[in-house]
Each structure stands twice: as structure tokens, then as C-alpha cells.
Protein backbone atom coordinates (compact mmCIF):
# COMPACT_ATOMS: atom_id res chain seq x y z
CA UNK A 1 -14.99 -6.29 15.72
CA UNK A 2 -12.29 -4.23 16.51
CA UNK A 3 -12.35 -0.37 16.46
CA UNK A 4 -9.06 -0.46 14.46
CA UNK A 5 -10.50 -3.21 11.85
CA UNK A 6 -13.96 -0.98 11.69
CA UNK A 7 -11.66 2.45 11.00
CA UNK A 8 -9.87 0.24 7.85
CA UNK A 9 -13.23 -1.47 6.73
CA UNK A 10 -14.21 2.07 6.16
CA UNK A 11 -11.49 3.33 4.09
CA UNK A 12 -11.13 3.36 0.08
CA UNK A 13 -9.73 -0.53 -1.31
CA UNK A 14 -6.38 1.59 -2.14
CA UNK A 15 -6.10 2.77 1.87
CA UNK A 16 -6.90 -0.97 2.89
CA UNK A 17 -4.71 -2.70 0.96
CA UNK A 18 -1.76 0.14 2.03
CA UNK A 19 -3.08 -0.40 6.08
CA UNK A 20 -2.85 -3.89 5.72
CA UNK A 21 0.44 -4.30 4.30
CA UNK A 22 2.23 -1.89 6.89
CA UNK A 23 0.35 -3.45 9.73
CA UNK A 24 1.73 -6.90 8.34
CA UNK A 25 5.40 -5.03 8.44
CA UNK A 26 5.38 -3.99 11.63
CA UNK A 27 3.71 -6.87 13.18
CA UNK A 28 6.14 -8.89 11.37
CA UNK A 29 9.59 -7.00 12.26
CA UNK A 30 8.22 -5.87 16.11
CA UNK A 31 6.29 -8.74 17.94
CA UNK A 32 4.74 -7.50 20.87
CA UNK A 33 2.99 -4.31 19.37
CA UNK A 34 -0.11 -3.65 20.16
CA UNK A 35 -2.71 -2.13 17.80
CA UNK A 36 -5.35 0.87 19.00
CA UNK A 37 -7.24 3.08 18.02
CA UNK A 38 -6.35 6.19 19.90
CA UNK A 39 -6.59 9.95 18.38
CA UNK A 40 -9.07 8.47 15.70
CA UNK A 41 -6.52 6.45 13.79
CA UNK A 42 -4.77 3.55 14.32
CA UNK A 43 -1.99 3.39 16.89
CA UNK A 44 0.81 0.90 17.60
CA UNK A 45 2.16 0.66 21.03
CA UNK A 46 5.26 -1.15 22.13
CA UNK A 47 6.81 -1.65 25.06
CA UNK A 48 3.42 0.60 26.28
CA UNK A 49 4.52 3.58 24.27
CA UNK A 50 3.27 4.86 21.02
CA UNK A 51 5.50 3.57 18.42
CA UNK A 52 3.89 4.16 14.78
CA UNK A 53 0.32 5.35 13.87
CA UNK A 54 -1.19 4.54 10.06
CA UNK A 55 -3.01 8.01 9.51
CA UNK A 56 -4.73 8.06 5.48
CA UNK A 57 -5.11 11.20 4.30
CA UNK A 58 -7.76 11.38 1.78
CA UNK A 59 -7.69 14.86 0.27
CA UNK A 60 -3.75 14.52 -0.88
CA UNK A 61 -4.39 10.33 -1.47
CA UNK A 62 -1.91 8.93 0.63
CA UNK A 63 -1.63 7.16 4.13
CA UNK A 64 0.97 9.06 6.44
CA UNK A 65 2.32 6.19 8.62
CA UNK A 66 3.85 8.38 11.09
CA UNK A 67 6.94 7.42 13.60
CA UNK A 68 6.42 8.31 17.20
CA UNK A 69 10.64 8.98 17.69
CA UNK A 70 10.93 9.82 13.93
CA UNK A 71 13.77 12.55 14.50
CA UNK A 72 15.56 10.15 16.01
CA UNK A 73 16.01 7.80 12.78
CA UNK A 74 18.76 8.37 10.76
CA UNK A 75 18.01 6.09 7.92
CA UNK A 76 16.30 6.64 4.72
CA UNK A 77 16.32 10.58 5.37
CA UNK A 78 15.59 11.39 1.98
CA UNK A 79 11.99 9.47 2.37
CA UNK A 80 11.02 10.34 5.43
CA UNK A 81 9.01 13.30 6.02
CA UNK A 82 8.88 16.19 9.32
CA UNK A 83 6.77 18.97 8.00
CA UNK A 84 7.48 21.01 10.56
CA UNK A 85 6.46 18.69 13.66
CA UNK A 86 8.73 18.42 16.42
CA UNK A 87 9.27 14.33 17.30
CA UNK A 88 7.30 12.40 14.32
CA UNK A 89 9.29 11.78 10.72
CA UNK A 90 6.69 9.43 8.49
CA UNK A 91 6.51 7.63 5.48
CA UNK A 92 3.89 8.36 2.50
CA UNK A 93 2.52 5.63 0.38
CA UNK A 94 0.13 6.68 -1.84
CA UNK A 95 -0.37 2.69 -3.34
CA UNK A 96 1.15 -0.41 -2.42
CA UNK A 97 3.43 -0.68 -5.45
CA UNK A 98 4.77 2.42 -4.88
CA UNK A 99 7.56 2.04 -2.02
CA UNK A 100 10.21 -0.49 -1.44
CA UNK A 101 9.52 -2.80 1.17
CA UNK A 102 13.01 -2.73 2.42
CA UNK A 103 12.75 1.04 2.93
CA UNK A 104 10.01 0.41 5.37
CA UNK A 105 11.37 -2.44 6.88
CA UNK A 106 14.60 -0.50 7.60
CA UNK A 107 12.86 2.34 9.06
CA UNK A 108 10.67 -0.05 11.60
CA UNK A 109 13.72 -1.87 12.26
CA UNK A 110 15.56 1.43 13.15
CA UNK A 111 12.35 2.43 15.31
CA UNK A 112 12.43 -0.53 17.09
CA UNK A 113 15.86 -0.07 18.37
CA UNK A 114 15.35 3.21 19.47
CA UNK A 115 13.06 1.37 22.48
């Protein structure tokens, strides 16, 4: 098994089904990424550079699924969050019914093009 499917096997069913769902995204809108488990969280690569990483964050109950060039997007501002880190803008989801799927499609679209 996997590193990556260990790390989600591990987390609450509300983390899993979240993981799961943006993994599906992104593997779905970017073919070729490559899933890791680097930093202690799970990483996508593309193009051999770190593109998005799924980071939950038990303690405030959401999943942070952070974009490597995130200042670089200029869709969906109002959603996407910087607290105060330089290059990565992310996305919070704190269940799976609570975003739009077109938000997060857009913004893994946008990321994609910025490669």
C-alpha cells in the first residue's frame, strides 16, 4: 500500500471522503499528476513540480488543499485563501457537500495552465 493511501486510511470518514473527491478532481482535469507523500501530506506533482497538496486540518475540521502557484490564480478570489504565505492560495472544505464542484474545477483548471 501506498504511503499516500495509508496517510487517508488514517483520517476521520469526513477527511476521506473530502481526499478522495479532490484527488478524483485533479486526477480527472490534470492527467499526468503524480501523487506523494512528501512533507507528511499528500503531494501532487506535475510536470515534476509540486502542483497541489491535500493537507486536513483536524483542530479547525477542514482539509486545506493548498495550490503550489496559488498567487498566481486569479479566479474564484473570494474562496481562495493566503493567510499570510507568500506563493500558496488554497481551498477549505470542511465536508463534501459544502463547495461547488465547478469552483474547484476552475481553480485546478487555472493551476494547470499556469505550467
Amino acid at each position: 500500500m501506498k504511503p499516500t493511501d495509508v496517510y487517508i486510511l488514517k483520517q476521520s470518514e469526513t477527511f476521506q471522503e473530502i481526499l478522495y473527491y479532490v484527488i478524483s478532481a485533479v486526477e480527472q482535469e490534470v492527467p499526468g499528476t503524480v501523487l506523494l507523500y512528501k512533507w507528511g501530506i499528500p503531494y501532487f506533482y506535475y510536470n515534476r513540480k509540486p502542483f497541489c497538496y491535500l493537507a486536513p486540518n483536524k483542530k479547525k475540521g477542514y482539509v486545506d488543499v493548498g495550490f503550489a502557484r496559488g498567487f498566481q490564480l486569479k479566479l474564484h478570489q473570494d474562496v481562495l485563501v493566503d493567510e499570510n504565505r507568500n506563493t500558496v492560495k488554497s481551498l477549505r472544505y470542511f465536508e463534501v457537500n459544502s463547495f461547488k464542484d465547478s469552483t474547484l474545477r476552475d481553480v485546478i483548471k487555472e493551476a494547470k495552465s499556469l505550467y
